[in-house]
Protein backbone atom coordinates (compact mmCIF):
# COMPACT_ATOMS: atom_id res chain seq x y z
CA UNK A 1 0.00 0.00 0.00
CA UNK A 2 0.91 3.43 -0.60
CA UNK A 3 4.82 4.12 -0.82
CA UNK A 4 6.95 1.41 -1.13
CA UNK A 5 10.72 1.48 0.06
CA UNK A 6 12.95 -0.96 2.01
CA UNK A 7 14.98 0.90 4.60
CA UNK A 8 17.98 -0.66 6.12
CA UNK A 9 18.53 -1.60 10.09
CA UNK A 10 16.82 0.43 12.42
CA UNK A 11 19.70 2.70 13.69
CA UNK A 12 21.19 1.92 17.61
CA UNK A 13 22.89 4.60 18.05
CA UNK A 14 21.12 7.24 20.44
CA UNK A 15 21.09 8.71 23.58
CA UNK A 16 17.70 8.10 24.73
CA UNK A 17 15.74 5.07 25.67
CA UNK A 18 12.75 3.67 27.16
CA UNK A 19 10.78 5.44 29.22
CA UNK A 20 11.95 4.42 32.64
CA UNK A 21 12.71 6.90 35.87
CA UNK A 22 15.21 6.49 38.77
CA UNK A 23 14.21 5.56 42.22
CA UNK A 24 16.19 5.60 45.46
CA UNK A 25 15.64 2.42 46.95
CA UNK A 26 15.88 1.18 50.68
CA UNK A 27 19.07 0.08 50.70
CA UNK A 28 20.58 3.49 48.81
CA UNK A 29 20.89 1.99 45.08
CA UNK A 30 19.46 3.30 42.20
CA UNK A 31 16.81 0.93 40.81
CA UNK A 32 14.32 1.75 37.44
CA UNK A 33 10.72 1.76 37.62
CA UNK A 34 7.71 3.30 35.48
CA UNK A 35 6.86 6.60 37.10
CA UNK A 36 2.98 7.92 37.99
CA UNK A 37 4.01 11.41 36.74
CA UNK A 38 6.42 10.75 34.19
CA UNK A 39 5.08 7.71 32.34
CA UNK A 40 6.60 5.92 29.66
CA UNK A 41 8.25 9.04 28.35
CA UNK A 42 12.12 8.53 27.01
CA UNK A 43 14.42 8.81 29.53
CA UNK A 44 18.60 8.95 28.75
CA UNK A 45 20.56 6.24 28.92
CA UNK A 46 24.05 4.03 27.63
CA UNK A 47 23.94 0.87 26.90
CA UNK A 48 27.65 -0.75 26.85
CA UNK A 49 26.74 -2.72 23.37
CA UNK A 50 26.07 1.43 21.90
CA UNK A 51 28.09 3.99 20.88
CA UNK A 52 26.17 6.75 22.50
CA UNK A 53 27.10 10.47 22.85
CA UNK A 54 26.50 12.13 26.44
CA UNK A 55 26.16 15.32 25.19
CA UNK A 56 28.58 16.53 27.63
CA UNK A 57 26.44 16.89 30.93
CA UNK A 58 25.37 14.03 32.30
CA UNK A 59 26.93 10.90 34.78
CA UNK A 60 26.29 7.75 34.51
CA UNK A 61 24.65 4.86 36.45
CA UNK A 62 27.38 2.21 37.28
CA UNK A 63 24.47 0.00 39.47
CA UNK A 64 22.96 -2.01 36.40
CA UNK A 65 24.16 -3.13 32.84
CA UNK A 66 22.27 -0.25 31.24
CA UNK A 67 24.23 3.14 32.06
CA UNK A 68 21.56 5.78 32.93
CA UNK A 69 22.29 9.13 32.82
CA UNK A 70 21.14 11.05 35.67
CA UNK A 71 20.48 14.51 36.01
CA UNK A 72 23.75 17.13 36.97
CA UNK A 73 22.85 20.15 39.08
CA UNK A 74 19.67 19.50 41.05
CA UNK A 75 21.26 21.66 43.45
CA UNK A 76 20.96 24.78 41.07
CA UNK A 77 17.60 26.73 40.03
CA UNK A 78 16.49 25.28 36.48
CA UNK A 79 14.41 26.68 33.92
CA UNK A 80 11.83 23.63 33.09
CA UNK A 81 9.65 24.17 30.44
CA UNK A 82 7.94 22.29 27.26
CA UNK A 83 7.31 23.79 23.72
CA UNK A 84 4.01 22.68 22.17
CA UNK A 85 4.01 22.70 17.82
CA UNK A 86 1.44 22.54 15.32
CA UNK A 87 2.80 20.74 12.26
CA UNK A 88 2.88 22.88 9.07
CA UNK A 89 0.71 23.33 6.22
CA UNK A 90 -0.49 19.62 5.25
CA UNK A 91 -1.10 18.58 1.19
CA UNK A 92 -4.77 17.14 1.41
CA UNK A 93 -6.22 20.51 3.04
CA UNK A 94 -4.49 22.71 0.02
CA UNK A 95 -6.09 20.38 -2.80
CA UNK A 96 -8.57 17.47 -1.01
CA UNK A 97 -9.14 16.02 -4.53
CA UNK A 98 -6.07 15.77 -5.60
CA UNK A 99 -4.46 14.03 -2.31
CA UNK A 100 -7.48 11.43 -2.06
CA UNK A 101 -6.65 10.31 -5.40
CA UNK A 102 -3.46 9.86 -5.02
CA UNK A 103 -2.25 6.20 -4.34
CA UNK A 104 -0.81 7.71 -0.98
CA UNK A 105 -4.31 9.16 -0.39
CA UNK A 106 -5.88 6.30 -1.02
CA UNK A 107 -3.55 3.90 1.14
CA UNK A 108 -3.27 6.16 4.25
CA UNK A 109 -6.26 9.21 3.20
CA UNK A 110 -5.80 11.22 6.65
CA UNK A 111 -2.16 10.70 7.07
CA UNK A 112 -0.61 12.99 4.66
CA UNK A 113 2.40 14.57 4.07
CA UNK A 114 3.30 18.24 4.06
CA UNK A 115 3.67 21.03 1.49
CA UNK A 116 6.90 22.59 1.02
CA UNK A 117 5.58 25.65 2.40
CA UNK A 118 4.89 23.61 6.03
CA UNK A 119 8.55 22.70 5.96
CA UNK A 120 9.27 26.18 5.51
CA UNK A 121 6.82 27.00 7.80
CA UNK A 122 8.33 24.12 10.17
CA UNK A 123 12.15 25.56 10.07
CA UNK A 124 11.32 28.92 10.89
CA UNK A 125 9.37 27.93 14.15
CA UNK A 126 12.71 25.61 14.81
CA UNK A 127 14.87 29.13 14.63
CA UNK A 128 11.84 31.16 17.08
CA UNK A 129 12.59 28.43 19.32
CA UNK A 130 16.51 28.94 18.92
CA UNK A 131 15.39 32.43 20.38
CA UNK A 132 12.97 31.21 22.82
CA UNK A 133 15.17 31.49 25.98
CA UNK A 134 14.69 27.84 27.01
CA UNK A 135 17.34 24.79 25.90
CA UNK A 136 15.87 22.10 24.50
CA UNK A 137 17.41 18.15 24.23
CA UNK A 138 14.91 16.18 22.50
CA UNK A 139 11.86 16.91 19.71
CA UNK A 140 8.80 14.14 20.04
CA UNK A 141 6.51 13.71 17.57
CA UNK A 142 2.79 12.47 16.74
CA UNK A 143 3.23 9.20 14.27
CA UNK A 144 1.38 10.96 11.03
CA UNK A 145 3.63 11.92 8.89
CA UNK A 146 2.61 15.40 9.00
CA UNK A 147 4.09 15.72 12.52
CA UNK A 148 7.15 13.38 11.70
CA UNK A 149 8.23 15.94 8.58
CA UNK A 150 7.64 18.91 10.90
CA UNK A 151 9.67 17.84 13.54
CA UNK A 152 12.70 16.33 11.25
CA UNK A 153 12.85 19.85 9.39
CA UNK A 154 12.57 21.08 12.95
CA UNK A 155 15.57 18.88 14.16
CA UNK A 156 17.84 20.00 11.04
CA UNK A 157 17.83 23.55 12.20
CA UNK A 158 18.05 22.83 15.97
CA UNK A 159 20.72 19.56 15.60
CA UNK A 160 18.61 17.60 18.53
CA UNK A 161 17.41 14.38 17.92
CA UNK A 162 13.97 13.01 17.29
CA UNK A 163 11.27 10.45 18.87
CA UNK A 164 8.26 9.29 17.91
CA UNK A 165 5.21 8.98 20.67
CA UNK A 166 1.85 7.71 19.63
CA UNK A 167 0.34 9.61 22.72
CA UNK A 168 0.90 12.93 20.79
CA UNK A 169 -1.24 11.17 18.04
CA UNK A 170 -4.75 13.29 16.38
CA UNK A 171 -7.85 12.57 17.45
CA UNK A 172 -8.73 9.23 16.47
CA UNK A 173 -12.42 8.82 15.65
CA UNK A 174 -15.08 10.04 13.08
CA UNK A 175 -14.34 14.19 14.57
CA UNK A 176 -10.88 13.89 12.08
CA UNK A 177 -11.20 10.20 10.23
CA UNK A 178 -14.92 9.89 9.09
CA UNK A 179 -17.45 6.95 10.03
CA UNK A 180 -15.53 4.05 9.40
CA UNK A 181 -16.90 0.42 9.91
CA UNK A 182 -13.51 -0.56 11.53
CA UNK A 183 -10.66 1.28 12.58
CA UNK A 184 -8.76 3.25 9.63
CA UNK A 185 -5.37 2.07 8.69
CA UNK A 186 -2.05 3.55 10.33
CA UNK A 187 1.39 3.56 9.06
CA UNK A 188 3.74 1.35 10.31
CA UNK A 189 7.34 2.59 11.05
CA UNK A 190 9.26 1.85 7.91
CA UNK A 191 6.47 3.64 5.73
CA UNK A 192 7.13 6.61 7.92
CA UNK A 193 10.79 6.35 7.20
CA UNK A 194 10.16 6.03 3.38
CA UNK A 195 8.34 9.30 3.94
CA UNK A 196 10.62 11.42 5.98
CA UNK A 197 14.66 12.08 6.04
CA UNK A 198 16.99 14.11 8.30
CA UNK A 199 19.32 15.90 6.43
CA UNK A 200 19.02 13.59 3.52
CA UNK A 201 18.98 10.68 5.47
CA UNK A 202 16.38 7.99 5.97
CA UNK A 203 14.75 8.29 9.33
CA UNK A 204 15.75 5.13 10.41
CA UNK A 205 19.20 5.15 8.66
CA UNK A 206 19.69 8.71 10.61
CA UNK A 207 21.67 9.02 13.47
CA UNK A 208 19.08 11.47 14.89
CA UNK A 209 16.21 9.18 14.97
CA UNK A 210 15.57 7.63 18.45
CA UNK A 211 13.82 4.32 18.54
CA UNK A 212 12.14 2.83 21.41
CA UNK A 213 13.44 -0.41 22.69
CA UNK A 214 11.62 -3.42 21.30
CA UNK A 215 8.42 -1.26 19.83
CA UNK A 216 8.68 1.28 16.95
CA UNK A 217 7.05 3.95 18.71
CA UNK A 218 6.79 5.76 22.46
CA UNK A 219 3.84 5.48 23.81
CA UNK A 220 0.03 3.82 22.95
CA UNK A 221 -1.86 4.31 20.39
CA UNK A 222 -5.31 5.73 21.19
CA UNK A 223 -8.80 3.24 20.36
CA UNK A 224 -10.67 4.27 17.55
CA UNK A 225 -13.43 5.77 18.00
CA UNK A 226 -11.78 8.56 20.13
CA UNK A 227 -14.27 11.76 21.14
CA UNK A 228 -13.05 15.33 21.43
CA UNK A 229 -12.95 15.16 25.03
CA UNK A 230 -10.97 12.03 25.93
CA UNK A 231 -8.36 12.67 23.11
CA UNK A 232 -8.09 16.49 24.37
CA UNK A 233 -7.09 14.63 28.20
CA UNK A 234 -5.28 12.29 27.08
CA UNK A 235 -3.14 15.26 24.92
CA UNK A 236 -3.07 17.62 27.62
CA UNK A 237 -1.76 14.05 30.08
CA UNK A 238 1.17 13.40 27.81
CA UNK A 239 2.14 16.69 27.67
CA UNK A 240 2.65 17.29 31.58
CA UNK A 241 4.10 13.95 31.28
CA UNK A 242 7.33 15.38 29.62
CA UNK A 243 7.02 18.24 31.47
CA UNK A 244 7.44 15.75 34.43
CA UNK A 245 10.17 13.94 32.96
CA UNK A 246 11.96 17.10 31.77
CA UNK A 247 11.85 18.09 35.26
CA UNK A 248 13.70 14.30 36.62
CA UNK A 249 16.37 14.82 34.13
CA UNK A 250 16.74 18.78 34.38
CA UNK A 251 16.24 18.79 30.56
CA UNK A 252 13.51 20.05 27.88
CA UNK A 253 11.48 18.55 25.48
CA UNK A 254 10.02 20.20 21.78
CA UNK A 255 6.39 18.21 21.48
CA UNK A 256 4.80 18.21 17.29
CA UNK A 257 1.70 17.65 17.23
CA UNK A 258 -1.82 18.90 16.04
CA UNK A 259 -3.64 21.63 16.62
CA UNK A 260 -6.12 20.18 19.37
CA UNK A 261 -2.89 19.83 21.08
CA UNK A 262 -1.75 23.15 21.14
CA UNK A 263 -5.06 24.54 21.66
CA UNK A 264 -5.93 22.64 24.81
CA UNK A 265 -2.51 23.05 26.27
CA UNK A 266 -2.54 26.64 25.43
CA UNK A 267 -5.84 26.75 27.06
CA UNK A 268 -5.02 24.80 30.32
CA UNK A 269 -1.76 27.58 30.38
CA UNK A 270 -3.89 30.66 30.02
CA UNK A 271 -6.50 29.26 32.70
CA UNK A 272 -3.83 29.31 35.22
CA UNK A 273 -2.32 33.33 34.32
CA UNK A 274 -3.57 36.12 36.47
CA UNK A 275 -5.97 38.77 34.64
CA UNK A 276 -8.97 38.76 32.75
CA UNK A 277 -9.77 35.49 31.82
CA UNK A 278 -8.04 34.50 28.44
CA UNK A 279 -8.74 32.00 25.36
CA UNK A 280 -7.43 30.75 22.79
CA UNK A 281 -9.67 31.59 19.34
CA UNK A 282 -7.28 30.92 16.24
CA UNK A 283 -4.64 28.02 15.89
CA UNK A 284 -2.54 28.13 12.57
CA UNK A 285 -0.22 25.90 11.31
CA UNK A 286 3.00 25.79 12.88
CA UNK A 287 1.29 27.05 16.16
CA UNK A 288 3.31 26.80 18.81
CA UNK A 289 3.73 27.77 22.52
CA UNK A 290 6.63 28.05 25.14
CA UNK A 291 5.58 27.09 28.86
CA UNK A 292 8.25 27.81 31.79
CA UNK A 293 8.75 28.55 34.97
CA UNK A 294 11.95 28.27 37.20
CA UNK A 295 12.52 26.07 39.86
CA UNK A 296 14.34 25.60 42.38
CA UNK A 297 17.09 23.64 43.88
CA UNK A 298 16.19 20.03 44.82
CA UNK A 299 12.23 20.80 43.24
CA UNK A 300 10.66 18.11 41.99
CA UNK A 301 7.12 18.34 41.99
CA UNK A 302 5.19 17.89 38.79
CA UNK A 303 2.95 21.03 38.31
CA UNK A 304 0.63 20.83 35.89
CA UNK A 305 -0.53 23.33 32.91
CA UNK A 306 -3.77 24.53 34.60
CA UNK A 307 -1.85 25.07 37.99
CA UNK A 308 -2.04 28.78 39.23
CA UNK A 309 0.88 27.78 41.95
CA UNK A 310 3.06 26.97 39.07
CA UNK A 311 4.41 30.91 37.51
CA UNK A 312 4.25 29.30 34.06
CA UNK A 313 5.53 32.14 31.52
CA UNK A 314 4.54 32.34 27.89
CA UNK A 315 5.39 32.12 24.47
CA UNK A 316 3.32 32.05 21.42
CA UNK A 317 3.28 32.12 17.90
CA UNK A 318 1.32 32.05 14.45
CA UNK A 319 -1.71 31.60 16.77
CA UNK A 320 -4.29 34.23 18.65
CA UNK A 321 -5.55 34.79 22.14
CA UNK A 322 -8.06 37.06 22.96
CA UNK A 323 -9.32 38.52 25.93
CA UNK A 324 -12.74 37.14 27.28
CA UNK A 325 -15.90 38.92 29.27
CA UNK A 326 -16.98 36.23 31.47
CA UNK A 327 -20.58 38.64 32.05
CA UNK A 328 -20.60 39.23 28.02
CA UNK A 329 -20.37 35.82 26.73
CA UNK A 330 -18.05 37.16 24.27
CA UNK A 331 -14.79 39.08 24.05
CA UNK A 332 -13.62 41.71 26.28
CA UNK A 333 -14.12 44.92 24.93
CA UNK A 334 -11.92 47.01 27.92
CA UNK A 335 -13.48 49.35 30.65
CA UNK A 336 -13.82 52.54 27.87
CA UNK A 337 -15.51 51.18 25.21
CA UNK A 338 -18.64 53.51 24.38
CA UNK A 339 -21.42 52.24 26.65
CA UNK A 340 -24.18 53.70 27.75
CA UNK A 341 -22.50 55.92 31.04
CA UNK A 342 -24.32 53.63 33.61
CA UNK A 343 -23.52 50.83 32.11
CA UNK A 344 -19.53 51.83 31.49
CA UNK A 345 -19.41 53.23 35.36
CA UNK A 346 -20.24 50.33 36.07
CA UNK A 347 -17.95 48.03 33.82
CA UNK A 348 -14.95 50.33 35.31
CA UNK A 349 -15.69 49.20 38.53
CA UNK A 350 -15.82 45.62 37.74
CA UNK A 351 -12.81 46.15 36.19
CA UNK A 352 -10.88 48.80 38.91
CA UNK A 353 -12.34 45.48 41.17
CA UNK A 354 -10.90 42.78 39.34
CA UNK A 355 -7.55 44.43 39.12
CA UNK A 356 -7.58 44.68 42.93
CA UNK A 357 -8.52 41.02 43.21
CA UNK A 358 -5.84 40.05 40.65
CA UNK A 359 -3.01 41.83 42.32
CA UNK A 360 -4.50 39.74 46.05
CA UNK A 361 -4.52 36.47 44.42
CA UNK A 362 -0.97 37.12 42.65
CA UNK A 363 0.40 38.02 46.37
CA UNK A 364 -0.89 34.72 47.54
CA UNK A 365 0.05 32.41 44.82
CA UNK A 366 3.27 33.87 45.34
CA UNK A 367 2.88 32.97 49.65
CA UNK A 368 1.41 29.69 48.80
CA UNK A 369 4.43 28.59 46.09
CA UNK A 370 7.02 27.83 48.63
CA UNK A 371 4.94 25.47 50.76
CA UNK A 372 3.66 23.28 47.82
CA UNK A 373 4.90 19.70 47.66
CA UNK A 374 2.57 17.65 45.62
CA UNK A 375 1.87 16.95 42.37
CA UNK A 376 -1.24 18.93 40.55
CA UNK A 377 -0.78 17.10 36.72
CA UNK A 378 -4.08 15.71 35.03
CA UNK A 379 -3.46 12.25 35.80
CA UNK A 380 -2.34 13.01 39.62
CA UNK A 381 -4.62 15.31 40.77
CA UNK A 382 -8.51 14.86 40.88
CA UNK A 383 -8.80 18.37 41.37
CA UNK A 384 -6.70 20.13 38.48
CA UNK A 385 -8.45 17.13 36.42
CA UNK A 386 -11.86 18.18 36.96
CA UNK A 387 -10.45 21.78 36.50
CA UNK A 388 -8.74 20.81 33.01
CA UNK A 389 -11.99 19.31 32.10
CA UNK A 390 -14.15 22.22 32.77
CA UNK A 391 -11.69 24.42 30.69
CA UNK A 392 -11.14 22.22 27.47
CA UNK A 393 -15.24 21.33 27.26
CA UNK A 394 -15.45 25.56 26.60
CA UNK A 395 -13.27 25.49 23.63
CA UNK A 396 -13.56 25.16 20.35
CA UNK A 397 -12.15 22.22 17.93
CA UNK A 398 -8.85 23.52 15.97
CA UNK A 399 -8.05 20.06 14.00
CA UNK A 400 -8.60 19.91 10.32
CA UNK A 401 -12.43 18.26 10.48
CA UNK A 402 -13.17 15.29 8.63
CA UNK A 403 -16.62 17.24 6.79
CA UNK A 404 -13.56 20.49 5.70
CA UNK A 405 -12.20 17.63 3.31
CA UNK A 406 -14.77 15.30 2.10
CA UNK A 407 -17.59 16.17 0.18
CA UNK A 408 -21.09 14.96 0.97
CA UNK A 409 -23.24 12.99 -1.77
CA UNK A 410 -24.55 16.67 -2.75
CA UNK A 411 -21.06 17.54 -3.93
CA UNK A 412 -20.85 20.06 -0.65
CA UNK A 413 -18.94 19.96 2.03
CA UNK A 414 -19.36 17.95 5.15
CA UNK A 415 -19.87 14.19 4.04
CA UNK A 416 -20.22 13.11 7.46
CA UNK A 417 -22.62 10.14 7.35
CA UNK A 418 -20.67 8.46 4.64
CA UNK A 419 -19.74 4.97 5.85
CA UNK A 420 -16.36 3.89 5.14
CA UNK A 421 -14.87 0.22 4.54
CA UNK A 422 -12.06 1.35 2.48
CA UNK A 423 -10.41 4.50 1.39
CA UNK A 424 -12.02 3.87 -2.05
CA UNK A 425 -15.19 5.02 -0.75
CA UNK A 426 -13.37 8.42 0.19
CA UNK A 427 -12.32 8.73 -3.40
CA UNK A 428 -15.62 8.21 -4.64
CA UNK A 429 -16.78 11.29 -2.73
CA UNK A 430 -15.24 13.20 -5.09
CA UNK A 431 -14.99 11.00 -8.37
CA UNK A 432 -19.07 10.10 -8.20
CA UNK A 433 -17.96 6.30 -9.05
C-alpha cells in the first residue's frame, strides 16, 4: 500500500531510551521503575553494546548493565519548560481532490504529508525556538507523517534528535477520520521512514532518529473511536508527562503535534495566568507555545498546565488569544468602550475590582508557592483534572475536520454520514464512481 521502500537496520545509536525513571531504593541503590508522573516518556541512557554520545552533561549509572544518565545540578535553580508545535501546512487541506486520489491518499487518506511551504513553515518555528530562551534536548513527535516531517525539518535547524510517541497522536475517531466500519489504517514505522529524512537521510538510517526499545514507537496508540474530550485529556496528560520527565532529568522537550494539542494546552496555560480570563480563538499551522517557569534547587514536583501555583511564563506564535468577558459571553471589549455611562461606570468598577482582586490572588500564589509539595498534573490530581476538564469542554475544535475535506453525496462539504470500509469510498466522494 501506498509508498513502497525498504529501509535498512533500524539505527542503535542514540542517547535516549525507554521510558523508565530512577528511584532511590531502601538500601541506597538506584533501581528503574515506570513513574505515575512521568510515564513511559524517554528517559537517557548508555547501553555498553552502543556507541552513544553524552552530550557533555550528564553521569552515569554504574548499578545495572544499562548506564543511565542522571540529572547534573539539582542543586541549582532550572528553567523547566515544554514547547508545544502545530505541524505545518499539510497537502490534502491545500487540494482534497487531488491528495485522495493519489495512491498515498488512497492507502493512508488522513495521514498525509506536508507542502513545502509547512517545511518552511516548520524551520522557521525551529529558529523562534533557537530564540525562545529555554534549551531544549529532544523533539517528540505524533506518528502521522505530517508531525514526523515537521519535527525532522525542525531537528535540522536545531541539531537535537527526534522520537516518535503515539500519545501525541490526532484525534482518532469520526471528529478527524470519518465513520468508518472498523478502525482506519495507520502507518507502520518503515512507511514513515520512506516518507521522511533528516538531512538527507532515511529516518531510520539517521543518526538522529531515536527508537524505542523493542516497539517502533513511544507510547500507545489511542482506540478508535476517540471523542473530542478524551483525546483532548489524554493530549493535555502526555504533555505534563514530559514536562514531568523534563523536570527528573533537568532537561527540555520540543512536542509536534496537532492543533487540538496546542489549543488545549494553550488553554489549560492561560486558565492558570492572572488577569482577565483568556482564550485561545485561532490556531494556525505551525502554532506553537513556550511554557516555563523556574525552579528551584532540589524541586521536583510535577505542576501541571492549569496550575495557578506553578508561575508558568509564555510564548506564542502564528496563533491568537483574545481577551474574554466572562458577564458578556463574548470578548472583552476594555473598561472605555462607548457604553451607555451607567452601564460603562459600572464596567470600570468591575474592572478597577478585578484588578484589585488580581493583584491579592498574585500576592498569595506567590505565599502559597514555597509550601507546595505535591503533584497537581491531570493524571495526579482529581482536582486540576476536573479543572482541566471544565476548561477544554469551553473550547472550540482547531483540527482539520473530517466534513472540511470530504464532500457529501450533494457535492458540498461535510460528508459526514458516509460509511467507510475502504479508502475507495473516500475517493468516490469526489470522483461520483
Amino acid at each position: 500500500m501506498g509508498n513502497q521502500c525498504t529501509p535498512t537496520a533500524p539505527n542503535r545509536r542514540t542517547s535516549w531510551g525507554p521510558g523508565r525513571t530512577l528511584q532511590q531504593s531502601a538500601r541506597g541503590s538506584l533501581e528503574v521503575s515506570l513513574d505515575s508522573d512521568a510515564g513511559d516518556t524517554p528517559v537517557m541512557y548508555n547501553s555498553p553494546t552502543k556507541s552513544v554520545d553524552c552530550l557533555g552533561l550528564c553521569r552515569k549509572d554504574t548499578t545495572s548493565n544499562d548506564e543511565l544518565i542522571l540529572p547534573n545540578g539539582t542543586d541549582t535553580p532550572f528553567k523547566c519548560g515544554v514547547c508545544i508545535v502545530r505541524h505545518g501546512e499539510r497537502q490534502d487541506q491545500v487540494d482534497p481532490a487531488a491528495w485522495f486520489k493519489s495512491d498515498l491518499g488512497r492507502a493512508y487518506p488522513f495521514d498525509c504529508p506536508l507542502t513545502q511551504h509547512g517545511r518552511v513553515q516548520a524551520r522557521r518555528v525551529a529558529e523562534d525556538l533557537q530564540d525562545s530562551g529555554l534549551e531544549f534536548s529532544l523533539v517528540v513527535c505524533s506518528p502521522y507523517v505530517r508531525c514526523v516531517q515537521t519535527a525532522a525539518a525542525m531537528c535540522e535547524v536545531l541539531g537535537l534528535q527526534l522520537a516518535i510517541d503515539c500519545e501525541l497522536g490526532e484525534i482518532y475517531g469520526p471528529r478527524t477520520h470519518g465513520q468508518w466500519k472498523k478502525p482506519p489504517p495507520r502507518r507502520v514505522l518503515e512507511e514513515i521512514s520512506c516518507l521522511t529524512t533528516i538531512n538527507g537521510v532515511p529516518l531510520m538510517d539517521s543518526p538522529m532518529f531515536v527508537r524505542n526499545e523493542g516497539q517502533e514507537f513511544f507510547g500507545t496508540h489511542s482506540v478508535w473511536p476517540e471523542n473530542l474530550e478524551d483525546a483532548r485529556l489524554r493530549l493535555v496528560s502526555r504533555v505534563e508527562q514530559y514536562l514531568a520527565r523534563g523536570l527528573q532529568l533537568r532537561r527540555n522537550f520540543v512536542l509536534v503535534t496537532h492543533g487540538d494539542c496546542v489549543a488545549a494546552s494553550l488553554g489549560l496555560l492561560l486558565s492558570s495566568q492572572p488577569g482577565p480570563r483568556r482564550i485561545v480563538t485561532k490556531i494556525d499551522y505551525c502554532a506553537y507555545a513556550v511554557a516555563q517557569r523556574m525552579v528551584e534547587p532540589g524541586d521536583m514536583y510535577a505542576l501541571g498546565l492549569a496550575d495557578e501555583l506553578a508561575g508558568w511564563s509564555l510564548v506564542t506564535g502564528n496563533c491568537q488569544v483574545s481577551n474574554f468577558d466572562d458577564r458578556g459571553g463574548g470578548p472583552w471589549k476594555g473598561p472605555f468602550d462607548p457604553y451607555p455611562i451607567q452601564e460603562e461606570a459600572q464596567r470600570v468598577k468591575n474592572y478597577e475590582e478585578m484588578q484589585r482582586k488580581d493583584k491579592q490572588d498574585e500576592m498569595a500564589q506567590h505565599n502559597r508557592r514555597g509550601i507546595k509539595r505535591s503533584s497537581t498534573t491531570v493524571l495526579q490530581s482529581a482536582l486540576h483534572r476536573q479543572k482541566s476538564r471544565d476548561v477544554l469542554n469551553k473550547m472550540d475544535a482547531f483540527d482539520v475536520q473530517y466534513g472540511e475535506l470530504v464532500p457529501d453525496s450533494s457535492g458540498s462539504s461535510g460528508g459526514w454520514g458516509l460509511q467507510i470500509t475502504s479508502p475507495q469510498d473516500i475517493m468516490k466522494a469526489f470522483t461520483g464512481q
